[in-house]
Protein backbone atom coordinates (compact mmCIF):
# COMPACT_ATOMS: atom_id res chain seq x y z
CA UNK A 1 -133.84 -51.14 69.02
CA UNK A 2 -136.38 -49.94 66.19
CA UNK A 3 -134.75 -46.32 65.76
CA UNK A 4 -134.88 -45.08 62.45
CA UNK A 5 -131.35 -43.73 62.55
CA UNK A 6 -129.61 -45.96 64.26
CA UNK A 7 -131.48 -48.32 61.61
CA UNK A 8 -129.36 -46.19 59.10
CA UNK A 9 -125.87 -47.17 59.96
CA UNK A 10 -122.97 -45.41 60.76
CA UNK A 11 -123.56 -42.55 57.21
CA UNK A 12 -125.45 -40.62 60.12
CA UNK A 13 -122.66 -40.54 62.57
CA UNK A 14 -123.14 -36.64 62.61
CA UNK A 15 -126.97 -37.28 63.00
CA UNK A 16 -126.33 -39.21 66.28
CA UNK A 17 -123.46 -37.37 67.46
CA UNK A 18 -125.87 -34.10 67.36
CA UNK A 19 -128.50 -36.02 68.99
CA UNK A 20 -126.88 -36.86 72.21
CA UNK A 21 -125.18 -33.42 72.01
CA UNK A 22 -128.43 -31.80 72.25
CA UNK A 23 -129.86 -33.97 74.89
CA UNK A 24 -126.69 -33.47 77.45
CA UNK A 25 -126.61 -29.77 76.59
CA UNK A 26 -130.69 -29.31 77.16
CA UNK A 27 -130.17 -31.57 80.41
CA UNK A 28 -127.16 -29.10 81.56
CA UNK A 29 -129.67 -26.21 80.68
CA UNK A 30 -132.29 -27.59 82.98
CA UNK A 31 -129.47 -28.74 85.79
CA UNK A 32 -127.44 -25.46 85.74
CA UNK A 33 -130.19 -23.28 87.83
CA UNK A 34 -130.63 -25.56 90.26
CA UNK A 35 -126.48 -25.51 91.14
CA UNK A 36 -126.64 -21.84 90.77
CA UNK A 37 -124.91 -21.59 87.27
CA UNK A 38 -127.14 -18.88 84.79
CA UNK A 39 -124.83 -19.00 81.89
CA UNK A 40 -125.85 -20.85 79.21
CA UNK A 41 -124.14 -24.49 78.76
CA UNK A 42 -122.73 -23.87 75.65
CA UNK A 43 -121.54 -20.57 77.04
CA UNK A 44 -119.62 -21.97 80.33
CA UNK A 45 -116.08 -22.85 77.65
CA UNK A 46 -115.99 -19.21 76.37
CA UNK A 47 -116.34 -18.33 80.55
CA UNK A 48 -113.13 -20.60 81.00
CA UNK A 49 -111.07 -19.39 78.98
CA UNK A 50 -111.70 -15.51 79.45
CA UNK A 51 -110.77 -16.54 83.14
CA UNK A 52 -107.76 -18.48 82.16
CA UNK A 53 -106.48 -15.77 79.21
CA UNK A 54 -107.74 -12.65 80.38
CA UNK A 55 -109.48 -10.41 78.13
CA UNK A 56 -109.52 -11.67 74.38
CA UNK A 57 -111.16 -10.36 71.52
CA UNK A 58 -113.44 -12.26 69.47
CA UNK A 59 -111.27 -13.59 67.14
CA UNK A 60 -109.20 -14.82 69.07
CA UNK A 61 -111.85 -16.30 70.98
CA UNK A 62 -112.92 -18.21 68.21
CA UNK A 63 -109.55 -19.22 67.38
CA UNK A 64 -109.20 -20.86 71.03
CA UNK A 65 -112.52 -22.48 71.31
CA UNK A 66 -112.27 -23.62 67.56
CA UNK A 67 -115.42 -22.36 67.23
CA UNK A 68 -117.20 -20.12 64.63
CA UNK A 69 -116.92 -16.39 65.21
CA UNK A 70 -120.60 -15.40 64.30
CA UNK A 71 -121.03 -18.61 67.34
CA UNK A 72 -118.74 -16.81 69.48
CA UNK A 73 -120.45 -13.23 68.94
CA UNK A 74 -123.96 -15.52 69.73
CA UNK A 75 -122.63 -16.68 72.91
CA UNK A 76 -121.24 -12.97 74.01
CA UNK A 77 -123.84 -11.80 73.40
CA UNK A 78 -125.52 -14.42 75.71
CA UNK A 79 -123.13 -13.67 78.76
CA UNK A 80 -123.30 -9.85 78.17
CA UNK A 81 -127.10 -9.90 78.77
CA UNK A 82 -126.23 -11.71 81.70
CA UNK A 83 -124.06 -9.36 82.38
CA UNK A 84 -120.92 -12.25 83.26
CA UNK A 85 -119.10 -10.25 80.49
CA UNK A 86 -118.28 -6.95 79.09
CA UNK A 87 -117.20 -5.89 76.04
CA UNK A 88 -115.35 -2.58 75.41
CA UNK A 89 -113.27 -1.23 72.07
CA UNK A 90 -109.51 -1.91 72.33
CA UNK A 91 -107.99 0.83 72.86
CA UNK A 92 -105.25 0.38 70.56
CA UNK A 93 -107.48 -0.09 67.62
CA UNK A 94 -111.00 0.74 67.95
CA UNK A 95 -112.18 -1.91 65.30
CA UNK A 96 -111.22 -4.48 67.94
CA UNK A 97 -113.47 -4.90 70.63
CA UNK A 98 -111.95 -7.08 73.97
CA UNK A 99 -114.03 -9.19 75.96
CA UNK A 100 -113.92 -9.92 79.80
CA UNK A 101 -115.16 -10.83 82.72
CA UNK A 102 -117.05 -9.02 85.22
CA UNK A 103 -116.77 -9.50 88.85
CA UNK A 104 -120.27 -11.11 88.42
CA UNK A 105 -118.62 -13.68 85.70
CA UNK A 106 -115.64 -14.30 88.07
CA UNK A 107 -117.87 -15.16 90.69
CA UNK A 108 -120.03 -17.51 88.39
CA UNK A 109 -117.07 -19.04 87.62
CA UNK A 110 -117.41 -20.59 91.47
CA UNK A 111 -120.49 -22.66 90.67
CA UNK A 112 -119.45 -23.26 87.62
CA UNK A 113 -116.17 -24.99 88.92
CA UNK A 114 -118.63 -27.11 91.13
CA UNK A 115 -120.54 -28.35 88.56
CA UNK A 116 -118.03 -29.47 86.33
CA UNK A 117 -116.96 -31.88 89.10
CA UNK A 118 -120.43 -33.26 88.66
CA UNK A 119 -120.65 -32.92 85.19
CA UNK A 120 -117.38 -34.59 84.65
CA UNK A 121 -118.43 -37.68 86.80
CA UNK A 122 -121.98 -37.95 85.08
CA UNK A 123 -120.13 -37.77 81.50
CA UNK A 124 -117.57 -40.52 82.77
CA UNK A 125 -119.68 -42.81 83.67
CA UNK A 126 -122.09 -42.28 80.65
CA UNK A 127 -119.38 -42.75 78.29
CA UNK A 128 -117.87 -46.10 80.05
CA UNK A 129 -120.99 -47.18 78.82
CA UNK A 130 -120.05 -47.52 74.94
CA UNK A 131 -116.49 -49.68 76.05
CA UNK A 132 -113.46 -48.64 75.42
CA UNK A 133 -111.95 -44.78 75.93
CA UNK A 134 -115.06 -43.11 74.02
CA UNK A 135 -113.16 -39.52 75.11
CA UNK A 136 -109.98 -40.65 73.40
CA UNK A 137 -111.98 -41.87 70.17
CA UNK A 138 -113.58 -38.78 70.33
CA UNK A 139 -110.64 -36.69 69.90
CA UNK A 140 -108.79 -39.00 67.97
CA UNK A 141 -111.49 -38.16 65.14
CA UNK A 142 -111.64 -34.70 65.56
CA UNK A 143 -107.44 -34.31 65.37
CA UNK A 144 -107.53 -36.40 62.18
CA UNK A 145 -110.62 -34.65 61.08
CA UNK A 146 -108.11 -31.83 61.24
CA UNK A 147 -105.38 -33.42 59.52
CA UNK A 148 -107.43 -34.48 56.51
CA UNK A 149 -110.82 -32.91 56.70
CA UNK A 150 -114.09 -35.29 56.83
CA UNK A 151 -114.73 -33.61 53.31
CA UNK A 152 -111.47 -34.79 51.66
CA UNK A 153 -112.54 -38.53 53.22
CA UNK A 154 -116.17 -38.30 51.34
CA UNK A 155 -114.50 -37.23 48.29
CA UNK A 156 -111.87 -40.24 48.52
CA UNK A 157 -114.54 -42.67 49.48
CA UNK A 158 -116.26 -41.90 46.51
CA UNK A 159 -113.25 -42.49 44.23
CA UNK A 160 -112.89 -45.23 45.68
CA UNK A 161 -116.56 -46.73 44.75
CA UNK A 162 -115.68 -45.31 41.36
């Protein structure tokens, strides 16, 4: 394989790792039309789990998808243009504003369902391909990069070279 990254070694782990991200989300951007699905790929988690929560605001959002909340806002956004969401002020304090689902986004939810089976299977079988349980790995390195943060492990790896 003559690829300059992979030529690199494993100090561009995040290089690769955003790499393939970006090539299954852009292929689930192209697939999602043609299964009926108009939100946005990296939309469809924030879709889940205003089905499965009810209305959140964004914070709290952000807090369940571990996600940024300037992301989160992005991808509201997103789904309010599509109009799969709606956002209105809390009315218990008007600084909060509560997102949910419209009957458009419940119904999205459908197809969405559906093509999870199929995404599920497609992701399956691409990650038997690297041996092992690649899923497990995966969140085996993103718990401990939680437990002692991928910063922390540069800075000891270079006290160690010290």
């Amino acid at each position: 394989m003559n690829d300059f990254i992979h030529q690199q070694g494993p100090a561009f782990l995040a290089h690769i790792l955003r790499r393939l991200a970006d090539e299954l989300v852009h292929a689930a951007a192209d697939w999602y039309p043609t299964v009926g699905v108009s939100a946005p790929p990296r939309t469809i988690s924030t879709l889940l789990a205003l089905n499965e929560r009810g209305p959140l605001g964004v914070t709290e959002l952000a807090g369940l998808l571990k996600q940024s909340h300037t992301l989160v806002i992005t991808w509201i956004k997103e789904l309010s243009r599509l109009s799969l969401v709606v956002q209105k002020s809390d009315p218990a304090d008007r600084r909060r504003t509560v997102i949910s689902l419209t009957a458009k986004g419940r119904k999205e939810l459908l197809q969405v369902r559906e093509a999870l089976e199929a995404m599920e299977q497609a992701s399956t079988e691409l990650m038997s391909l690297g041996g092992g349980d690649v899923w497990q790995t995966l969140w085996s390195m993103e718990r401990a990069c939680r437990e002692h943060s991928f910063l922390e492990r540069l800075h000891r790896a270079a006290d160690s070279r010290k």
